[in-house]
Protein backbone atom coordinates (compact mmCIF):
# COMPACT_ATOMS: atom_id res chain seq x y z
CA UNK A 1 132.92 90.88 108.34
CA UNK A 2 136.10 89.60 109.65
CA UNK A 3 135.83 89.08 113.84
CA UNK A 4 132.00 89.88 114.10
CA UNK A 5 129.76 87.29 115.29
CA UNK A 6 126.69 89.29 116.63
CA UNK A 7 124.73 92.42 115.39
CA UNK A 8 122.73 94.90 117.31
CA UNK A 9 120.10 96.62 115.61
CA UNK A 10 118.07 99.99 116.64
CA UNK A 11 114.51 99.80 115.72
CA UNK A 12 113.25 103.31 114.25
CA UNK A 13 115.27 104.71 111.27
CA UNK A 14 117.04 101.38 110.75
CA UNK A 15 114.56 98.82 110.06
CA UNK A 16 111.34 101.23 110.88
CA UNK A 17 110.57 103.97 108.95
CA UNK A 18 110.40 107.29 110.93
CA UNK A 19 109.11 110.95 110.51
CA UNK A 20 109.45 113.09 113.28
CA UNK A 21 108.63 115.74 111.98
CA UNK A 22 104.76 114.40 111.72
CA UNK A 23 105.01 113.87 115.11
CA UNK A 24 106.20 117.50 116.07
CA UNK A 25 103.73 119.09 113.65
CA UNK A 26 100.70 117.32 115.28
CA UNK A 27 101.89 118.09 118.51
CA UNK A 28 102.39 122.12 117.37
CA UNK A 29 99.07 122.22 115.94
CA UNK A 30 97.92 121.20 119.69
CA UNK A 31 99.41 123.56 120.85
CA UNK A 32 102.58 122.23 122.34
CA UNK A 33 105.45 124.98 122.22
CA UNK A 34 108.95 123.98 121.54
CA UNK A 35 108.18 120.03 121.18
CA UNK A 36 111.65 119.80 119.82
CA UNK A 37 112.69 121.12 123.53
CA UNK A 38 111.52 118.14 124.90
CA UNK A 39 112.22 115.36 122.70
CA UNK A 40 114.74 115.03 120.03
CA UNK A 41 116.86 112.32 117.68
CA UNK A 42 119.19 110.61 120.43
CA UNK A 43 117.85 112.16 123.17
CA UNK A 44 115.27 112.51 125.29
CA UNK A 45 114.77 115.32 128.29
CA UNK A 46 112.18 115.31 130.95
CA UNK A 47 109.05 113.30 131.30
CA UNK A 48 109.69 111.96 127.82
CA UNK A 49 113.22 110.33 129.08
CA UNK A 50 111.34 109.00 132.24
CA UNK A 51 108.77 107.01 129.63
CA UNK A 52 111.46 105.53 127.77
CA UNK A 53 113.15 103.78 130.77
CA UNK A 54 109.52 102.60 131.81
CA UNK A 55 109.46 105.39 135.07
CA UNK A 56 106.12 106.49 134.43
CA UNK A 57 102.89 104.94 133.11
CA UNK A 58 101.38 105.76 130.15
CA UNK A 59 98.60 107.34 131.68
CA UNK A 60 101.32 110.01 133.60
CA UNK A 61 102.51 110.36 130.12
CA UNK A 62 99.45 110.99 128.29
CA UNK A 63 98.33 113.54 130.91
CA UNK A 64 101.97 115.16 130.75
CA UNK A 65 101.40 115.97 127.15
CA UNK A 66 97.86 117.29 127.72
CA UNK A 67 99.42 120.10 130.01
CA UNK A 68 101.44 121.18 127.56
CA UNK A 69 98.40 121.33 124.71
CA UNK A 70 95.52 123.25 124.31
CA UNK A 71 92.76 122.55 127.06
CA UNK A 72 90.18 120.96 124.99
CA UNK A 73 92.93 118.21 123.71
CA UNK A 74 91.48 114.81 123.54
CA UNK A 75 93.29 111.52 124.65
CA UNK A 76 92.79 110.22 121.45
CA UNK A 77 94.50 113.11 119.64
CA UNK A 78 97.66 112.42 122.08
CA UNK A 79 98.32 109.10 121.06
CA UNK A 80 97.41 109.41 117.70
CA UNK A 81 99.85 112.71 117.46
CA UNK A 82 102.62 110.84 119.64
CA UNK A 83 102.26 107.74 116.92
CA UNK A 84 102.33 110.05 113.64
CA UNK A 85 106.36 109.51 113.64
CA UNK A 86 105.82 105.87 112.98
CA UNK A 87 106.02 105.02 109.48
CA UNK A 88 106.25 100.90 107.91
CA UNK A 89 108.89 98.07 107.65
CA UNK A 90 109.81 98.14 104.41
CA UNK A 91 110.13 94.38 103.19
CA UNK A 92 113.41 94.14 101.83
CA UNK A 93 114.83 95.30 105.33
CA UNK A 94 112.62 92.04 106.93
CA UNK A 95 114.34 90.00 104.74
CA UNK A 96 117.57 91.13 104.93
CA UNK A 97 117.42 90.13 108.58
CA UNK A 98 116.32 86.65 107.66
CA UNK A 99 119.49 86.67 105.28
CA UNK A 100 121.65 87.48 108.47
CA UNK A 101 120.67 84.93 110.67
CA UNK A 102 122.05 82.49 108.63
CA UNK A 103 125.40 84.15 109.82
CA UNK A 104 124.85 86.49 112.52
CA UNK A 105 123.56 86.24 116.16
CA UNK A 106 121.17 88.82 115.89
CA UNK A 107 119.77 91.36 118.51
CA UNK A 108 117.40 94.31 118.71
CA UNK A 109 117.63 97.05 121.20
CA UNK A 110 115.55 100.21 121.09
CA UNK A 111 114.86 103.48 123.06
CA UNK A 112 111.11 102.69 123.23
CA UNK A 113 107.87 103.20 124.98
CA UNK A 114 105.06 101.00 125.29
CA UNK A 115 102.86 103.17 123.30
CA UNK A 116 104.93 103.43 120.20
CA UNK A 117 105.60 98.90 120.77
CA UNK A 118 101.86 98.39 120.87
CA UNK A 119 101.74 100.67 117.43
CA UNK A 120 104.57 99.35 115.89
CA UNK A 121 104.00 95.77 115.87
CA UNK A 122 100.58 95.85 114.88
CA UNK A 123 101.90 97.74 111.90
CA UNK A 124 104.55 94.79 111.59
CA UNK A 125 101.56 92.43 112.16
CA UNK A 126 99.44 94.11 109.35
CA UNK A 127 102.59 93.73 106.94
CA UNK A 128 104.01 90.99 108.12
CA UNK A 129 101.88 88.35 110.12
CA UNK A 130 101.08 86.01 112.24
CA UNK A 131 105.02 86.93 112.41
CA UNK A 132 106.06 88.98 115.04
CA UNK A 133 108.78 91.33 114.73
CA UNK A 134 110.66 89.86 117.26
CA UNK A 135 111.02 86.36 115.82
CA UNK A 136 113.75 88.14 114.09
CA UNK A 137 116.16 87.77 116.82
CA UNK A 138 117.36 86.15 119.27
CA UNK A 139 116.20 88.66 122.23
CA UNK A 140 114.33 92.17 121.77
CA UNK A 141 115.33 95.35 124.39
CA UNK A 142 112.70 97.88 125.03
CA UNK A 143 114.24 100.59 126.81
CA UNK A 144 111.24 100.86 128.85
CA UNK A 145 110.84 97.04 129.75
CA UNK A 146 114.65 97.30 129.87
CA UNK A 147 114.53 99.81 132.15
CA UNK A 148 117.89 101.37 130.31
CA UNK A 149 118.55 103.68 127.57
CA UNK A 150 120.88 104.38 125.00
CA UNK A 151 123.73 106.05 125.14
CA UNK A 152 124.25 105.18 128.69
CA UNK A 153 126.85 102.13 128.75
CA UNK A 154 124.55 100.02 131.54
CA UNK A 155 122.46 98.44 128.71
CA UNK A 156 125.11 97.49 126.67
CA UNK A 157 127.36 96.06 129.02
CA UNK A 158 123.51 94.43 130.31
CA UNK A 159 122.97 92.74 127.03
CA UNK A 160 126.53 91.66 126.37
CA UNK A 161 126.76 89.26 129.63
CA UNK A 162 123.21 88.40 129.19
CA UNK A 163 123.39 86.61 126.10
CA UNK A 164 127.38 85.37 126.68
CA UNK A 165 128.57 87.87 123.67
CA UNK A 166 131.85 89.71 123.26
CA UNK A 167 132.22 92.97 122.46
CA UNK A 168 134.73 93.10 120.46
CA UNK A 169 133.18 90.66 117.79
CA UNK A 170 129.67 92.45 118.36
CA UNK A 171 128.81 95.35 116.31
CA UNK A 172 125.87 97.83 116.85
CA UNK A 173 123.89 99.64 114.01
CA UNK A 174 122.20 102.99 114.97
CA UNK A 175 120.91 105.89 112.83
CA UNK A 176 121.82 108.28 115.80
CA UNK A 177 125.51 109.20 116.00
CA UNK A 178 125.18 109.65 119.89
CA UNK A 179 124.08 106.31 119.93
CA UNK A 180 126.72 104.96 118.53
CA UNK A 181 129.43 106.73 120.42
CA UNK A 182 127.94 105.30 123.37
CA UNK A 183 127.82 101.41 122.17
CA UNK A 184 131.71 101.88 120.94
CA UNK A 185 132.45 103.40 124.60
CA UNK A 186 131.69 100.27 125.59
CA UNK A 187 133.77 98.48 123.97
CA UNK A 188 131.12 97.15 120.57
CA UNK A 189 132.21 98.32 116.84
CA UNK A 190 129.48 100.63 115.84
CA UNK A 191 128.39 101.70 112.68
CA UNK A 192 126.22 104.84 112.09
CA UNK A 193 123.52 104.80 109.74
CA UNK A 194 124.01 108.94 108.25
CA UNK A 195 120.82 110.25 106.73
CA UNK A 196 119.98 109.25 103.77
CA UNK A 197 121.56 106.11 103.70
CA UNK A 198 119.57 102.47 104.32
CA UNK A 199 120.35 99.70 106.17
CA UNK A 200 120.13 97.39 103.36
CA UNK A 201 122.80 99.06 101.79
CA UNK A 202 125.42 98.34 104.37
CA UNK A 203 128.06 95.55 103.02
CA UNK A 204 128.05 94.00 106.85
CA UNK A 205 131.12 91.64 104.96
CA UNK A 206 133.31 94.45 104.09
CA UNK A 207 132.31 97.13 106.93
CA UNK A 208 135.37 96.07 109.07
């Protein structure tokens, strides 16, 4: 990929397999109304938006959900509802980011929470240990340890002069258009991952 040095990677629905709609169906059955009001794919309104740039506690966020369900909603059933949308790492995506490091600088940046980080790695764990799935790269972003969230142009701009890279040779991979708009605004290449399509399959050679 003449020009590109570095490669940014979002986490769920690139190299995590999602299902949101598991997530929205517990969450109905709970009797949420309108979950898709509240959170959606490359966006976030509300309380949810607050938990992904780490302004409320998980606790604040647990009982926020519990308003919205039925009254004799359990804890348990929260977390376990707000964690249905998280599906595995498919291997051939792990190893197609051990393949890239032989050439790329390689980064990670997600619009997280710490719920869905302490679910997600013990399902990378399970698959994939003692590795963790942040040996991968060179740094990790969590939105909510980050304190920034895509599309906003802050964390990009944050993790370019952090790590010394320049935009022009870094590009950013996202399965949410939105996403992508925003890394390109400032100043990245970005590729969008439509649905339907997998990472593995991108030629990161010929892209550009």
């Amino acid at each position: 990929m003449a020009g590109i040095k570095n490669i940014i990677f979002d986490l769920g629905g690139v190299l995590l397999n999602l299902d949101n709609a598991r997530t929205e169906q517990a969450f109905t059955s709970m009797g949420v109304r309108r979950f898709a009001d509240h959170f959606g794919h490359g966006h976030a309104d509300s309380f949810f938006r607050d938990y992904e740039v780490g302004k409320i506690s998980d606790r604040q966020f647990i009982d926020a959900l519990k308003a919205l369900a039925n009254p004799d909603t359990g804890e348990e059933q929260i977390v376990n509802g707000w964690n249905a949308m998280l599906l595995d790492f498919p291997a051939e995506r792990i190893a197609m980011l051990d393949d890239l490091r032989n050439r790329y600088r390689l980064f990670l940046f997600s619009n997280t929470n710490s719920l869905h980080l302490d679910h997600f790695s013990k399902t990378y764990r399970a698959a994939f240990g003692p590795k963790e799935l942040e040996q991968h790269f060179e740094k990790a972003y969590y939105s909510h340890l980050l304190g920034m969230r895509k599309p906003d142009l802050k964390p990009f701009e944050h993790i370019l002069q952090e790590n010394g890279l320049v935009a022009s040779e870094t590009l950013f991979v996202d399965d949410a258009q939105v996403n992508v708009e925003g890394a390109i605004a400032a100043g990245l290449k970005g590729f969008y991952l439509r649905p339907g399509m997998h990472v593995t399959e991108v030629d990161f050679e010929t892209i550009f």
